[in-house]
Protein backbone atom coordinates (compact mmCIF):
# COMPACT_ATOMS: atom_id res chain seq x y z
CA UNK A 1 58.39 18.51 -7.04
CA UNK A 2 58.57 14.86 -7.78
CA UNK A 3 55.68 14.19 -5.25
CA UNK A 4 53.37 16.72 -7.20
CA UNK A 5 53.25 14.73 -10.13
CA UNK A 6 52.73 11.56 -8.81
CA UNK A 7 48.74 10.92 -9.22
CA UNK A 8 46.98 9.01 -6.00
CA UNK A 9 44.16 6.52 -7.64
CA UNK A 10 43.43 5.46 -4.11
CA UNK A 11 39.85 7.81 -4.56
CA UNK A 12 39.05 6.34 -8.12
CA UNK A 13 39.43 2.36 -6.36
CA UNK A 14 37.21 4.01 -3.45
CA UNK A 15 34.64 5.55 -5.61
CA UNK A 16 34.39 2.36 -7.44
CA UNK A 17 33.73 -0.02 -4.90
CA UNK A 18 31.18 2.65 -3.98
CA UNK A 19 29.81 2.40 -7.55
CA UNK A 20 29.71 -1.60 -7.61
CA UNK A 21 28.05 -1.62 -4.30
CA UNK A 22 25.00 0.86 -5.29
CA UNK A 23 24.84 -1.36 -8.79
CA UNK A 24 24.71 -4.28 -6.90
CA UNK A 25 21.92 -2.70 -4.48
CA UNK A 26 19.58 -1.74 -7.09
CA UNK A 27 19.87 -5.45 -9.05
CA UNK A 28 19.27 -7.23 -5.92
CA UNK A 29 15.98 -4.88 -4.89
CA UNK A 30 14.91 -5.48 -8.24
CA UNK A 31 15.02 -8.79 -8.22
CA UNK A 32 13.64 -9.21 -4.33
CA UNK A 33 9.85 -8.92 -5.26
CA UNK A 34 10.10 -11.71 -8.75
CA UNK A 35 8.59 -14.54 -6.33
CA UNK A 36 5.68 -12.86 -4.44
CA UNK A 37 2.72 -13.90 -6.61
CA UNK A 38 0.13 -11.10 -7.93
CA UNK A 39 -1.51 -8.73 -4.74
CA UNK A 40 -5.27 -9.64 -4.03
CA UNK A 41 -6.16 -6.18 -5.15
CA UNK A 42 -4.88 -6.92 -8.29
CA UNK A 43 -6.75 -9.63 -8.44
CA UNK A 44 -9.89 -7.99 -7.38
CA UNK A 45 -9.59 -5.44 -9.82
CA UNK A 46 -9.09 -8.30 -12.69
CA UNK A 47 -12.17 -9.66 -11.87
CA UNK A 48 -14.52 -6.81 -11.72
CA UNK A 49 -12.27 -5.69 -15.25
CA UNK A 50 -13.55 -9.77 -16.35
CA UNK A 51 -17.50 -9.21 -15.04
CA UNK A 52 -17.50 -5.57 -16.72
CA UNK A 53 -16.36 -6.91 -20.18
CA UNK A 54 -18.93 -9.50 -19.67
CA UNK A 55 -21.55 -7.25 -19.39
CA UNK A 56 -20.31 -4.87 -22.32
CA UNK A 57 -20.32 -8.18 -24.62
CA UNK A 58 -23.96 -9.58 -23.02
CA UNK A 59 -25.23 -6.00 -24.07
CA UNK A 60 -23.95 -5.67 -27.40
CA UNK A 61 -25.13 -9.35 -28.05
CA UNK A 62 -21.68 -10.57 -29.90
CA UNK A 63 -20.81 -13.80 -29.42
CA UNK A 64 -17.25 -13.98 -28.68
């Protein structure tokens, strides 16, 4: 009877190493892409986004 109410935590330490280690998964993903610089079709798409204001500024003559 004695060995019923003895609790076993071994499964809460197991589940939270699991825990840290999926944490620590996701911070270091999210951190993996910080250095790459900006794609080139982001870059194309800022400078058509640049050329179009352009244009909507040359047509409505302001002077900006």
């Amino acid at each position: 009877m004695a060995e019923e109410q003895t609790k076993d935590y071994s499964n809460y330490y197991i589940g939270g190493i699991i825990l840290v280690a999926i944490i620590g998964v996701f911070l270091l993903k999210s951190r993996e892409t910080e250095h790459l610089a900006p794609s080139v079709g982001a870059q194309v798409t800022d400078q058509a986004f640049q050329a179009a204001n352009q244009k909507r500024k040359a047509s409505k003559n302001t002077f900006e």
